[in-house]
PDB file of N, CA and C in Angstrom:
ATOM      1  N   UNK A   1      21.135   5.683  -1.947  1.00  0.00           N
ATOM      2  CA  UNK A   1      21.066   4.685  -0.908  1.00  0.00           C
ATOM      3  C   UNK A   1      20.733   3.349  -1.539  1.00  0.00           C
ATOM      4  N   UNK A   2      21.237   2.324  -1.327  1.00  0.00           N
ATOM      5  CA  UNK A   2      21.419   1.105  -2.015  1.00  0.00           C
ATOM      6  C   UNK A   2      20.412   0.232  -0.656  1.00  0.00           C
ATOM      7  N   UNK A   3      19.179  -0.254  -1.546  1.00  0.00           N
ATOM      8  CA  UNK A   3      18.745  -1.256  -0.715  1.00  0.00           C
ATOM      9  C   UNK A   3      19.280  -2.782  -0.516  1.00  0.00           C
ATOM     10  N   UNK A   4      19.431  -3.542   0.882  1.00  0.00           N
ATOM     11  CA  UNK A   4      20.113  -4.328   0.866  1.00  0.00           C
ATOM     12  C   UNK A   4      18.794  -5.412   0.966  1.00  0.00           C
ATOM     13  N   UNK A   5      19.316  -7.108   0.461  1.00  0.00           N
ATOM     14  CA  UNK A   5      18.884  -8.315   0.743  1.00  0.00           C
ATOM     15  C   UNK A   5      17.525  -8.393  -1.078  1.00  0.00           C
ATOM     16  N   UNK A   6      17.486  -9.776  -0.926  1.00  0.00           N
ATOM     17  CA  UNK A   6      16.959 -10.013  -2.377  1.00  0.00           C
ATOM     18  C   UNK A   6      15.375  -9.705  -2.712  1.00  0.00           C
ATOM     19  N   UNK A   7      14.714  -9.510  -3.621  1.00  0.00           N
ATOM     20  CA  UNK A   7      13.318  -9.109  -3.680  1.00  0.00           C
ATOM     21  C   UNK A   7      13.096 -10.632  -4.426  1.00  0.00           C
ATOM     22  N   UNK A   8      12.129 -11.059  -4.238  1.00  0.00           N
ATOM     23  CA  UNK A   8      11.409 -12.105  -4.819  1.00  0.00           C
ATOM     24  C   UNK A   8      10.453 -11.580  -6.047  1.00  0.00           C
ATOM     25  N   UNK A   9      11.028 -12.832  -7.662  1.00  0.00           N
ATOM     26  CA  UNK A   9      10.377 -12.040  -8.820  1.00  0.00           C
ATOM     27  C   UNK A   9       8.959 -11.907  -8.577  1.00  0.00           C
ATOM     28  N   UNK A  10       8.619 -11.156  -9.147  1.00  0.00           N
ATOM     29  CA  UNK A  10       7.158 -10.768  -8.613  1.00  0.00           C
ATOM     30  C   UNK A  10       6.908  -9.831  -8.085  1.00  0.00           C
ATOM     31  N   UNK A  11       7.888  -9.540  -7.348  1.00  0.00           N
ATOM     32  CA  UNK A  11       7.492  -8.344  -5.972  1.00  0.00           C
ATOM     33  C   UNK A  11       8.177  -6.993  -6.090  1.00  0.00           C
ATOM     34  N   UNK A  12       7.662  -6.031  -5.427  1.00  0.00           N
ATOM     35  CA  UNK A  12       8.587  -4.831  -5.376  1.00  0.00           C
ATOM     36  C   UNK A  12       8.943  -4.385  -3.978  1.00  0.00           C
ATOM     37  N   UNK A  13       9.545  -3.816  -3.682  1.00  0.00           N
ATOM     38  CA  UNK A  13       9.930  -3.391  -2.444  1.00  0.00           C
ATOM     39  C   UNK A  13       8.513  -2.378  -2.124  1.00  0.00           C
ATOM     40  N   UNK A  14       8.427  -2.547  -0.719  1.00  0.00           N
ATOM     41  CA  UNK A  14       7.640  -1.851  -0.008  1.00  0.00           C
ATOM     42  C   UNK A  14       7.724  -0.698   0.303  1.00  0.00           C
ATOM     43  N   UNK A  15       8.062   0.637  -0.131  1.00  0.00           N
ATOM     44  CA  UNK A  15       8.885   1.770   1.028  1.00  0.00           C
ATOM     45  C   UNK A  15       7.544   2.525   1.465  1.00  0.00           C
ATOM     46  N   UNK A  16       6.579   2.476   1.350  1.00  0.00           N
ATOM     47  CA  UNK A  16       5.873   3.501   2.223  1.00  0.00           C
ATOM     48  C   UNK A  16       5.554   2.659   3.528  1.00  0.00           C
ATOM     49  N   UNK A  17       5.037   3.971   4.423  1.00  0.00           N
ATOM     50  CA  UNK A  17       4.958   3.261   5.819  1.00  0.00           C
ATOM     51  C   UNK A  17       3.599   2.154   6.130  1.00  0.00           C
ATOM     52  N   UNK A  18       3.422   1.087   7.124  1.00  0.00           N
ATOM     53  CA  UNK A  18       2.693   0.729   7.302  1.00  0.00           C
ATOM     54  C   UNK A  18       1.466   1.589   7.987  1.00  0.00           C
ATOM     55  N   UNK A  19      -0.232   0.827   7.665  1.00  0.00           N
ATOM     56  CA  UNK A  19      -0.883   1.517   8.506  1.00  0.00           C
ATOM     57  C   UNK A  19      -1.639   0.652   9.082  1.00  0.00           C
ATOM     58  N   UNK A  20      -2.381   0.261  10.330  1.00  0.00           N
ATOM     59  CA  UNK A  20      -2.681  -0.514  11.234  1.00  0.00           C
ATOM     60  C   UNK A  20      -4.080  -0.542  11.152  1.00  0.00           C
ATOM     61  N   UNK A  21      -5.280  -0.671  10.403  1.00  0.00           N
ATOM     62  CA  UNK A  21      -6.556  -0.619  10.975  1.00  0.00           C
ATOM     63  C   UNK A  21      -7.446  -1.613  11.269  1.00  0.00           C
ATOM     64  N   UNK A  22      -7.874  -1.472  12.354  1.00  0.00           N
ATOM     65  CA  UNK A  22      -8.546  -2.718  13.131  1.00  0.00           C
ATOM     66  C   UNK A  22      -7.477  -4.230  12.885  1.00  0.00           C
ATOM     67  N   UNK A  23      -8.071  -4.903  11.938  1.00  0.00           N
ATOM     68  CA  UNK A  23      -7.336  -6.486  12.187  1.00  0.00           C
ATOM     69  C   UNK A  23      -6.321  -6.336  10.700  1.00  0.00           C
ATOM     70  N   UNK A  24      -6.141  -5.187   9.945  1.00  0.00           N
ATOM     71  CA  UNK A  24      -5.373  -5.199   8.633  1.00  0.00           C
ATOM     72  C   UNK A  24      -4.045  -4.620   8.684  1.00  0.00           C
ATOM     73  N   UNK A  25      -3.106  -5.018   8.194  1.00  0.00           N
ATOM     74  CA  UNK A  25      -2.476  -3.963   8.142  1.00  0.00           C
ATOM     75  C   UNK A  25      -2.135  -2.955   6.842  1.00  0.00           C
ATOM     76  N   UNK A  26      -1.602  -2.289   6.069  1.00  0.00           N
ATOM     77  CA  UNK A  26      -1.823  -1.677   5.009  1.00  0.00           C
ATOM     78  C   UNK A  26      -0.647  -1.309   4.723  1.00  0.00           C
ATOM     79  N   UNK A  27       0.138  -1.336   3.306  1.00  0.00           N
ATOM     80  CA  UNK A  27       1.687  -0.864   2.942  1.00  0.00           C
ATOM     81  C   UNK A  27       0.927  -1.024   1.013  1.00  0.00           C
ATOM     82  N   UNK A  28       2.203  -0.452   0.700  1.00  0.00           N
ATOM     83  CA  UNK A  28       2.090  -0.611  -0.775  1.00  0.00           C
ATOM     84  C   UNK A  28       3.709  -0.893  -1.250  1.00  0.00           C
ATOM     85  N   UNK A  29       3.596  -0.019  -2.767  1.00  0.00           N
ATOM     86  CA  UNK A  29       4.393  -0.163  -3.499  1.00  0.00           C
ATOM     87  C   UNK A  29       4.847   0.899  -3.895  1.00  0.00           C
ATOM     88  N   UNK A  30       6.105   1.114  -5.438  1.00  0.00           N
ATOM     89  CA  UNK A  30       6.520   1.986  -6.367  1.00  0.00           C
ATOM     90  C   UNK A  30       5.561   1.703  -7.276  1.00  0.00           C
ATOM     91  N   UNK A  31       4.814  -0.121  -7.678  1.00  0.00           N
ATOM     92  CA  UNK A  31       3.966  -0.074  -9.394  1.00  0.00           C
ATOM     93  C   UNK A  31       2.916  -0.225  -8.494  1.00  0.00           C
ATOM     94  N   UNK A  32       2.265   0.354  -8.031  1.00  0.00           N
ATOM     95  CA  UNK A  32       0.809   0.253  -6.799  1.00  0.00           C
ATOM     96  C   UNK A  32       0.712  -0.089  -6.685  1.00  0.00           C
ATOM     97  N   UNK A  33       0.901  -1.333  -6.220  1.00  0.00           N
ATOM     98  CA  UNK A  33      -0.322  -2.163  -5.880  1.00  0.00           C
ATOM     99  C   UNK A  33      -0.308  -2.200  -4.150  1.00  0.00           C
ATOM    100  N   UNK A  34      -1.489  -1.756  -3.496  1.00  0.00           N
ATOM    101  CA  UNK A  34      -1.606  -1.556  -1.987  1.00  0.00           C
ATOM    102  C   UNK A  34      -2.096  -2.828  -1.480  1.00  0.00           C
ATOM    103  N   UNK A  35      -1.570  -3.654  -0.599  1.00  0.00           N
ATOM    104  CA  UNK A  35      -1.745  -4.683   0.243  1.00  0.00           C
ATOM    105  C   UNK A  35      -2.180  -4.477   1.863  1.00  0.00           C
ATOM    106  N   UNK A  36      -3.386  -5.372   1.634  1.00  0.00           N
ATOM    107  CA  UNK A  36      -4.017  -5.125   3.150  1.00  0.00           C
ATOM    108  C   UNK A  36      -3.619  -7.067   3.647  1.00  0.00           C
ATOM    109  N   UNK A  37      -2.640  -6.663   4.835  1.00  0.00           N
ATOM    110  CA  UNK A  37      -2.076  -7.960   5.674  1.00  0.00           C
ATOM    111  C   UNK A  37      -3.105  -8.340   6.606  1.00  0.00           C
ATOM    112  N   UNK A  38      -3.354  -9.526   7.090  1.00  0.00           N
ATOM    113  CA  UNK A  38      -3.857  -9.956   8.541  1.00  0.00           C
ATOM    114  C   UNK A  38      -2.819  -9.522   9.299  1.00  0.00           C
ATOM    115  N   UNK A  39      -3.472  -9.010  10.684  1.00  0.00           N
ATOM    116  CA  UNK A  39      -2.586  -8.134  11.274  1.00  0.00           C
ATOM    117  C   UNK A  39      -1.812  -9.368  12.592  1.00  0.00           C
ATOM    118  N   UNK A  40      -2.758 -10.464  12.643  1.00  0.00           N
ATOM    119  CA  UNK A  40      -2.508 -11.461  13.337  1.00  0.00           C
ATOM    120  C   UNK A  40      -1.380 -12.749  12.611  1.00  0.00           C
ATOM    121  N   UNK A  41      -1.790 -12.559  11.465  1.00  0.00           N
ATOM    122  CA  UNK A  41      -0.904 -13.585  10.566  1.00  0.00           C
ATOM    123  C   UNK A  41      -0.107 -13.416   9.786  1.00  0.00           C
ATOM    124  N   UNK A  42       0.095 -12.124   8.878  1.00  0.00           N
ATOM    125  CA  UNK A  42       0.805 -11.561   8.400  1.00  0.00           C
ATOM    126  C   UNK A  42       0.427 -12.217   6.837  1.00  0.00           C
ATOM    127  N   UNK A  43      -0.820 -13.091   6.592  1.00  0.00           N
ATOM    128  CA  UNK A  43      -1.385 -13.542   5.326  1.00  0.00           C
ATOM    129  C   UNK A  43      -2.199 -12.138   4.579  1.00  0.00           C
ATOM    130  N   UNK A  44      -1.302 -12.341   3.481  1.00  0.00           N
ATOM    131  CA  UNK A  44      -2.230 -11.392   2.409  1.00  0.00           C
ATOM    132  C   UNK A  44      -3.762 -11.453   2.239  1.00  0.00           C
ATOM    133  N   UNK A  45      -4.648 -10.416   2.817  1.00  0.00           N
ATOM    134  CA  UNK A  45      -6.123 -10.781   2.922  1.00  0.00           C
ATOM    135  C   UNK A  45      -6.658 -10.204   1.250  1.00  0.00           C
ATOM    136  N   UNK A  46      -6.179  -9.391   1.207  1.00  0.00           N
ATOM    137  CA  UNK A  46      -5.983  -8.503  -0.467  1.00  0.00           C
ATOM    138  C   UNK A  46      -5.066  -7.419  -1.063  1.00  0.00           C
ATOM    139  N   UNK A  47      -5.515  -7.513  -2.388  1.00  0.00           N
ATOM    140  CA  UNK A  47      -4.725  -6.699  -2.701  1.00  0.00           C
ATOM    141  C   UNK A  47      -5.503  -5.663  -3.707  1.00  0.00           C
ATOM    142  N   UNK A  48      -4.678  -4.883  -4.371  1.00  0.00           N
ATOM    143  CA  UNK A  48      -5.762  -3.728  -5.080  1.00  0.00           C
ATOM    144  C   UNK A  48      -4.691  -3.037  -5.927  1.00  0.00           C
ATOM    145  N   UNK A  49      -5.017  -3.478  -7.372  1.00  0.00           N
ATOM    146  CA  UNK A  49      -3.277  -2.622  -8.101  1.00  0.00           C
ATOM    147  C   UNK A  49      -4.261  -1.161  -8.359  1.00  0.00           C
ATOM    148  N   UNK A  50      -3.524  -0.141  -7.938  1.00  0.00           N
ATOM    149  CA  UNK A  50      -3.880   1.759  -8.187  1.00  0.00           C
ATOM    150  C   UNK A  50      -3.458   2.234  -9.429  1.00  0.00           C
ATOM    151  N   UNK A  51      -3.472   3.194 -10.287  1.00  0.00           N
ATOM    152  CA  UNK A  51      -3.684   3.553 -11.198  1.00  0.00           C
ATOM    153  C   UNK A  51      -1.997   4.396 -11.266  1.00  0.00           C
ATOM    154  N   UNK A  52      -1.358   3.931 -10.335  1.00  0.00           N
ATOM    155  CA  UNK A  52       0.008   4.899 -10.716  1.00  0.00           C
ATOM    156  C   UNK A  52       0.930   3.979  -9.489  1.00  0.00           C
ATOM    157  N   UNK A  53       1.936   4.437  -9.082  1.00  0.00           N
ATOM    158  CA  UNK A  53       2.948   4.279  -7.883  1.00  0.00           C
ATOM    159  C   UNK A  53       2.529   5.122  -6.845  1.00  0.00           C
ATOM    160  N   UNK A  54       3.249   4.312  -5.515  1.00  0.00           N
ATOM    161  CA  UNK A  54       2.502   4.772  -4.731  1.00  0.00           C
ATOM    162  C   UNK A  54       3.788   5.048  -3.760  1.00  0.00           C
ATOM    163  N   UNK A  55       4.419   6.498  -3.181  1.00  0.00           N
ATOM    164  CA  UNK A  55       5.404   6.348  -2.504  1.00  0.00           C
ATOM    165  C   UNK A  55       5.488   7.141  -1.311  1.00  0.00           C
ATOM    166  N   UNK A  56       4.296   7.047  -0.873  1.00  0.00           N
ATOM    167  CA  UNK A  56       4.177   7.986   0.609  1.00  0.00           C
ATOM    168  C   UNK A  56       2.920   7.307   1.362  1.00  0.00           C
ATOM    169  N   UNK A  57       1.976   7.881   2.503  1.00  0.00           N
ATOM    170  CA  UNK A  57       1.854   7.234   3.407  1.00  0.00           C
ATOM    171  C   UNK A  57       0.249   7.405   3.298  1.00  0.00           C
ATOM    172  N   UNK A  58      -0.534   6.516   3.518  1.00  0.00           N
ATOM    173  CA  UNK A  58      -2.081   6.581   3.588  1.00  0.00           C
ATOM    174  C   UNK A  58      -2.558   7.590   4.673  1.00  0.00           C
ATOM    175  N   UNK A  59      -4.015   8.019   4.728  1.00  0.00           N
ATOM    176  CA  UNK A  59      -4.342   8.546   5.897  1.00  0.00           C
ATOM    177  C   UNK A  59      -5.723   7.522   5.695  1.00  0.00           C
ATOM    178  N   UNK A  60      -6.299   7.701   7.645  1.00  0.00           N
ATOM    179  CA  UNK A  60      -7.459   6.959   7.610  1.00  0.00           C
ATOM    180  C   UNK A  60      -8.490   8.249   8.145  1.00  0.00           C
ATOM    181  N   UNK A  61      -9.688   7.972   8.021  1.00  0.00           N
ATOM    182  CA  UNK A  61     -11.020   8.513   8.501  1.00  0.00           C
ATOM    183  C   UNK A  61     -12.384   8.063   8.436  1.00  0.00           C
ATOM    184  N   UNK A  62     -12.117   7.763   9.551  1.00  0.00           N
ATOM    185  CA  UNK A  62     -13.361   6.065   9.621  1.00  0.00           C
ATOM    186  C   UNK A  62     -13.574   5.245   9.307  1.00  0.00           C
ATOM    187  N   UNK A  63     -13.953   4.699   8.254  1.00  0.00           N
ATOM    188  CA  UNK A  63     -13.860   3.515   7.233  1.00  0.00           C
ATOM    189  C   UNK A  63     -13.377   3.466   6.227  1.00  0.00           C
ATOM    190  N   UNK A  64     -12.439   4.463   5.962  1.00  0.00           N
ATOM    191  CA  UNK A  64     -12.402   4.881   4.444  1.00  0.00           C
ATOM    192  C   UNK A  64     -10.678   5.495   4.471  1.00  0.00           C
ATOM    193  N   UNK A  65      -9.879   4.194   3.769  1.00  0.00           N
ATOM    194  CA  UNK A  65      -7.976   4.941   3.556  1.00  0.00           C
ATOM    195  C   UNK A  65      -8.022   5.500   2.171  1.00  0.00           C
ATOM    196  N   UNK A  66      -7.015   6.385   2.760  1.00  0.00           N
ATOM    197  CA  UNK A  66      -6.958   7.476   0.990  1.00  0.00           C
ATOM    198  C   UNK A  66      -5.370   6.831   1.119  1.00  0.00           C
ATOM    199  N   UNK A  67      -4.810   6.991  -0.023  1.00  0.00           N
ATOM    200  CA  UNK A  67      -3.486   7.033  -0.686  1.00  0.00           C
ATOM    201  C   UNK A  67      -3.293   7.836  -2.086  1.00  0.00           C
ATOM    202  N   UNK A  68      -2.385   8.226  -1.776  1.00  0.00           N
ATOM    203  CA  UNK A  68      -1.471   9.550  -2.661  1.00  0.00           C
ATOM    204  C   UNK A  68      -1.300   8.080  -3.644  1.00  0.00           C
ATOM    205  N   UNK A  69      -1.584   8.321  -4.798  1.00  0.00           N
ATOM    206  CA  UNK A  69      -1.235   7.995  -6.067  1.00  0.00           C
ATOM    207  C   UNK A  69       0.164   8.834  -6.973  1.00  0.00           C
ATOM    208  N   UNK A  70       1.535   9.154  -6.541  1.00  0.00           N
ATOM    209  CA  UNK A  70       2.298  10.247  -7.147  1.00  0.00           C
ATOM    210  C   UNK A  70       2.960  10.253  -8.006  1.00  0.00           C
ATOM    211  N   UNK A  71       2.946   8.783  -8.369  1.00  0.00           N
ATOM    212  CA  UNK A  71       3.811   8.443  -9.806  1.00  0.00           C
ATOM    213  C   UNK A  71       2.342   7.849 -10.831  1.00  0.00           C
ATOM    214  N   UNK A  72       1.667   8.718 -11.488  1.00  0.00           N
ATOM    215  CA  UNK A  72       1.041   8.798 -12.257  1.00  0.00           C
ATOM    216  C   UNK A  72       1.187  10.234 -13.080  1.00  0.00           C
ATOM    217  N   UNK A  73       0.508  10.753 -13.731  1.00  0.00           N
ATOM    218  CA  UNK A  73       0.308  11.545 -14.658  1.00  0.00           C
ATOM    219  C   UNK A  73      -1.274  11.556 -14.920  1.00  0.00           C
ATOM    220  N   UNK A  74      -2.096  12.674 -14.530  1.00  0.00           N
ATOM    221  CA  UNK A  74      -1.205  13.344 -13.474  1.00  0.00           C
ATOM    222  C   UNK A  74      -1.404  12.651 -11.999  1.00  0.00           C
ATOM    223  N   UNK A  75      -0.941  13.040 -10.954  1.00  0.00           N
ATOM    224  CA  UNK A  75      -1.017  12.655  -9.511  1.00  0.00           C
ATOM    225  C   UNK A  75      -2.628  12.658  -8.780  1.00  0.00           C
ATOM    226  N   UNK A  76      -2.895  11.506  -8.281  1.00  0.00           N
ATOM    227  CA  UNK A  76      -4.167  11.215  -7.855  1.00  0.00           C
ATOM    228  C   UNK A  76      -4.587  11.094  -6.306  1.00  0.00           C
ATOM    229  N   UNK A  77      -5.598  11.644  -5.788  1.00  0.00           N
ATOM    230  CA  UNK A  77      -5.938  10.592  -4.692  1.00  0.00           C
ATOM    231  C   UNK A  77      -6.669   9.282  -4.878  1.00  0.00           C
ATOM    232  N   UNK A  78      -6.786   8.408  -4.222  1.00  0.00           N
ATOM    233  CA  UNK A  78      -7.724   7.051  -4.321  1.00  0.00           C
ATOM    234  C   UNK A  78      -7.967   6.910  -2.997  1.00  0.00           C
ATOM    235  N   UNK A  79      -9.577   7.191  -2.432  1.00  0.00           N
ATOM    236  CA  UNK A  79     -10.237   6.485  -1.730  1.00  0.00           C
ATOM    237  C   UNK A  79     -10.445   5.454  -1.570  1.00  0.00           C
ATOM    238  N   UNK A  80     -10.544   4.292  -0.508  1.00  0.00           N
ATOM    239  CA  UNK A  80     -10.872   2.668  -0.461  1.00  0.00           C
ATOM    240  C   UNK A  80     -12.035   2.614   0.943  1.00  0.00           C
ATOM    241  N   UNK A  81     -13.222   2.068   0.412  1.00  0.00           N
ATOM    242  CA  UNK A  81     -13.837   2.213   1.922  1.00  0.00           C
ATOM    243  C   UNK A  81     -13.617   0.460   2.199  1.00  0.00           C
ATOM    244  N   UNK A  82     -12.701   0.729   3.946  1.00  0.00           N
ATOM    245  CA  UNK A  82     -12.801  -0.736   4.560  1.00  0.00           C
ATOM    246  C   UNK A  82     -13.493  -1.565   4.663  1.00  0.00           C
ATOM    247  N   UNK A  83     -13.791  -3.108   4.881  1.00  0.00           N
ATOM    248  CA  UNK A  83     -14.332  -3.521   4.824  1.00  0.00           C
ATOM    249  C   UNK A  83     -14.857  -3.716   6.721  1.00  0.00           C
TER     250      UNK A  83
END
């Protein structure tokens, strides 16, 4: 499957799903790095490069998102407690 329209240098395409908590929103990458959006502005509030690629979907539980780390060696979880 051929992705369409241009990536800006710097950037990688996004493919995992977004996740919504409180005022953030949350997506990543293939070279990790997970981005938490203003959910009102769509301004990068932070970012956080992970220890591998990241190509599937966070879970939440209370204050605290995990993400599958799966393109590492070997494959990781990473906890983040929200702010």
């Amino acid at each position: 499957m051929a992705l369409a329209g241009p990536v800006t240098p710097g950037y990688y395409r996004c493919v995992a799903s977004l996740e919504v908590v409180n005022d953030l929103v949350f997506t990543a990458n293939f070279v990790g790095r997970i981005f938490a959006l203003d959910r009102a502005t769509g301004a990068t509030a932070w970012t956080w490069d992970a220890p591998g690629g990241i190509h599937a979907w966070p879970a939440v539980a209370g204050d605290t998102i995990v993400w599958p780390i799966g393109l590492a060696e070997p494959p990781r979880l990473v906890a983040l407690r929200l702010p």
